[in-house]
N, C-alpha and C. Protein backbone atom coordinates (compact mmCIF):
# COMPACT_ATOMS: atom_id res chain seq x y z
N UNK A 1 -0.18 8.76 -202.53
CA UNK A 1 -1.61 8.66 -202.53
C UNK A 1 -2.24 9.80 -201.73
N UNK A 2 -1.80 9.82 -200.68
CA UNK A 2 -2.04 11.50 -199.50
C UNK A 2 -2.15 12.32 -200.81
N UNK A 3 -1.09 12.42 -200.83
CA UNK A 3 -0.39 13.97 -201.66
C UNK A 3 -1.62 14.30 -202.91
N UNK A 4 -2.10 13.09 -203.58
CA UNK A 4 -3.29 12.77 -204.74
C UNK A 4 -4.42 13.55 -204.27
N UNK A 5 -4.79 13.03 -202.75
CA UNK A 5 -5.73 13.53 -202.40
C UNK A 5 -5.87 14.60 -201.79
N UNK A 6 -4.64 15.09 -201.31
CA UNK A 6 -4.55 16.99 -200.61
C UNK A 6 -4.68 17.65 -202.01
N UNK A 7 -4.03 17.18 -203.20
CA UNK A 7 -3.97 18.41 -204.35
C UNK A 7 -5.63 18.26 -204.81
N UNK A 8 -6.24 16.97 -204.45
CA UNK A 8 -7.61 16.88 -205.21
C UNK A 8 -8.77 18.02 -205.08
N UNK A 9 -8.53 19.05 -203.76
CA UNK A 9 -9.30 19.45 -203.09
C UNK A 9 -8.68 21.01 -203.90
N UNK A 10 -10.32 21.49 -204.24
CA UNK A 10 -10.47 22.75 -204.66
C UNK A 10 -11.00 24.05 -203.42
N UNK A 11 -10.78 24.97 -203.62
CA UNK A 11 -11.35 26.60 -202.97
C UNK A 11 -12.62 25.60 -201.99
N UNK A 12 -13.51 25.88 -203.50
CA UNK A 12 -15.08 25.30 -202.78
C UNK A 12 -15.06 24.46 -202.33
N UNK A 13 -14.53 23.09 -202.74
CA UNK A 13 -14.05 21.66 -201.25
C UNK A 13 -13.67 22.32 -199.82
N UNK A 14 -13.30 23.15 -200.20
CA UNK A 14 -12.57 23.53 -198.69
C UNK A 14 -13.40 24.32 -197.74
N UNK A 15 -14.44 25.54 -198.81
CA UNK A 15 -15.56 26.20 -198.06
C UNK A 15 -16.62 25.43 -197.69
N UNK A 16 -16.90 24.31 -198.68
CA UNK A 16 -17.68 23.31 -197.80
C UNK A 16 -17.67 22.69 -196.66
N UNK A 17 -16.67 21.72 -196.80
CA UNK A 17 -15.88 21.40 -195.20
C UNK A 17 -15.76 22.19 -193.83
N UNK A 18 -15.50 23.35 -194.39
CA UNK A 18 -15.86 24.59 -193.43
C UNK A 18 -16.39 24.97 -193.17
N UNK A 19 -17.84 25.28 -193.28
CA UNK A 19 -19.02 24.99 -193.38
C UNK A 19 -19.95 24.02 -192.51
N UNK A 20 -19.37 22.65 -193.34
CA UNK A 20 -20.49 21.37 -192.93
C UNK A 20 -19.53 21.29 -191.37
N UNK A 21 -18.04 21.29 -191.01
CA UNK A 21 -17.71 20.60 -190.03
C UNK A 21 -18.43 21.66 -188.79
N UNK A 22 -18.49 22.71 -188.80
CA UNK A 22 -19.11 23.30 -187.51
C UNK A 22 -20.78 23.00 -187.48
N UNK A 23 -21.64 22.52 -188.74
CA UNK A 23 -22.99 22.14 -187.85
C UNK A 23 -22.83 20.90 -187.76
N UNK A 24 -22.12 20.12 -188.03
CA UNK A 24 -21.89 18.79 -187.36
C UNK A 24 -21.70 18.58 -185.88
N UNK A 25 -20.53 19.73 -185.44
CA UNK A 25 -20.53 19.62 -184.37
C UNK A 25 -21.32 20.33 -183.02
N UNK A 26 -21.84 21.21 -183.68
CA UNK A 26 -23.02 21.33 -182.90
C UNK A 26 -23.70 20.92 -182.98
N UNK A 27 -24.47 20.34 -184.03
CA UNK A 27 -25.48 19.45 -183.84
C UNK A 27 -25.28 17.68 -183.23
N UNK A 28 -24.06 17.65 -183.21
CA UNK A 28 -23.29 16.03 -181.87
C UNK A 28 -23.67 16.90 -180.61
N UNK A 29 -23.18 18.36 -180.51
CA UNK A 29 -23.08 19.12 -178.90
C UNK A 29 -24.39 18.65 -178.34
N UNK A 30 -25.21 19.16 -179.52
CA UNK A 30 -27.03 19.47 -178.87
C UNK A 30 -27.94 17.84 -178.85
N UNK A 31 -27.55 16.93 -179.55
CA UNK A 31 -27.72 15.06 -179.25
C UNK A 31 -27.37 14.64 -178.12
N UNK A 32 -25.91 15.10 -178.08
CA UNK A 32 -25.48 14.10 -176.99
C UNK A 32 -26.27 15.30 -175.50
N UNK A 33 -26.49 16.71 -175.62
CA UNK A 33 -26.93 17.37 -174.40
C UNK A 33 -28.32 16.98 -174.42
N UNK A 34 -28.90 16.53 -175.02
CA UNK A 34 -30.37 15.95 -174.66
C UNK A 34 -30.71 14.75 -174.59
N UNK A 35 -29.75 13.73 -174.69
CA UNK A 35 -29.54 12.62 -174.59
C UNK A 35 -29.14 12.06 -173.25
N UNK A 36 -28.02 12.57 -172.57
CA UNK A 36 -27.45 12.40 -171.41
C UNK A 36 -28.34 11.58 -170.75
N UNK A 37 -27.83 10.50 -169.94
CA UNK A 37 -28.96 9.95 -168.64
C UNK A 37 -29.66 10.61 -167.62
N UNK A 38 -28.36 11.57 -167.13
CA UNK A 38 -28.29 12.91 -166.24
C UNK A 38 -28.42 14.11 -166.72
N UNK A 39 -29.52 14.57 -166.84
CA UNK A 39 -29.54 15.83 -167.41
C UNK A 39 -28.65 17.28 -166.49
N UNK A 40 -27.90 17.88 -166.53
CA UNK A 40 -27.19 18.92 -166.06
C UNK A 40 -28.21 19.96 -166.00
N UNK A 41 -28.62 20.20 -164.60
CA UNK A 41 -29.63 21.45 -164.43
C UNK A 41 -28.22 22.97 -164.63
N UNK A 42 -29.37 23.58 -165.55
CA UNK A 42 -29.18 25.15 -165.78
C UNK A 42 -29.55 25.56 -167.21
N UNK A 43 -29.27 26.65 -167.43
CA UNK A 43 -29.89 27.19 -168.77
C UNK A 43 -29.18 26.18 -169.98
N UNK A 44 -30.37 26.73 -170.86
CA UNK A 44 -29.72 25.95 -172.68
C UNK A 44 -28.73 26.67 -172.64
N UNK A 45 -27.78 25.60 -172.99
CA UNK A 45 -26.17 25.90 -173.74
C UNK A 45 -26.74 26.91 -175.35
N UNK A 46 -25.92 27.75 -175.45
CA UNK A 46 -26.13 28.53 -176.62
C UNK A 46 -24.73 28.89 -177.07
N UNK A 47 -23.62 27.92 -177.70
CA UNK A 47 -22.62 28.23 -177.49
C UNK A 47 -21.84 29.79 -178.54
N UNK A 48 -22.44 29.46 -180.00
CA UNK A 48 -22.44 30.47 -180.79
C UNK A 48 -22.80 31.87 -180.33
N UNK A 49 -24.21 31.89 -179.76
CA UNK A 49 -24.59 33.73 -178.94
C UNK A 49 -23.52 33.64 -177.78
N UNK A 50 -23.07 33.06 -177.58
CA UNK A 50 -21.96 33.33 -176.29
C UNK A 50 -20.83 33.72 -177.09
N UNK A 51 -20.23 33.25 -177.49
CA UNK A 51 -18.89 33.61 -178.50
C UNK A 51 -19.73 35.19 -178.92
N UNK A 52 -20.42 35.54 -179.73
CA UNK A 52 -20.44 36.42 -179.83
C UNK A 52 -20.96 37.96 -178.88
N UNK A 53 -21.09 37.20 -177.87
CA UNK A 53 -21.69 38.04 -176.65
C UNK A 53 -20.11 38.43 -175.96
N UNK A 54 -19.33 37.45 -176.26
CA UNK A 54 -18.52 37.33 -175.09
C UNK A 54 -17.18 38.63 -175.76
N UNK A 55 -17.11 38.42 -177.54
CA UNK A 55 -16.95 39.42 -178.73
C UNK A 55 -17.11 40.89 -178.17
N UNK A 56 -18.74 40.44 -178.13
CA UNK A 56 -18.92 41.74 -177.99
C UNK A 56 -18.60 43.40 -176.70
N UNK A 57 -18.85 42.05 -175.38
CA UNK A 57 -18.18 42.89 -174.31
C UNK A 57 -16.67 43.14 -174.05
N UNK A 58 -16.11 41.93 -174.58
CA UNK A 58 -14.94 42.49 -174.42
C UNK A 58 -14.04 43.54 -175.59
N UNK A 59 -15.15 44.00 -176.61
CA UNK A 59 -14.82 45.16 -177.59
C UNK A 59 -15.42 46.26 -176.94
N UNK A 60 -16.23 46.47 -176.22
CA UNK A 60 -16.49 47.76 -174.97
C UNK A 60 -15.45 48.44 -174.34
């Protein structure tokens, strides 16, 4: 039955998934960070411009 459902999945099933699962989880990151009881003083989390900030200096 697994096996039914790993072969079921096409190219585009898969670019979707790939896709939908990263704004899912940023968008749980950014709920549950404005949600908190305790808010954590310091700047907005920006985790994506960091990854690519972080890319970018260390290609300097």
């Amino acid at each position: 039955m697994i096996t039914t459902f790993i072969s079921s999945f096409e190219i585009s099933n898969i670019l979707s998934l790939l896709i939908i699962f990263p704004i899912v989880y940023i968008t749980r990151f950014y709920y549950h960070h404005f949600t908190r009881p305790n808010p954590l003083p310091g700047p907005f989390p920006l985790p994506i411009l960091m990854i690519g900030y972080y890319r970018y200096i260390k290609n300097m």
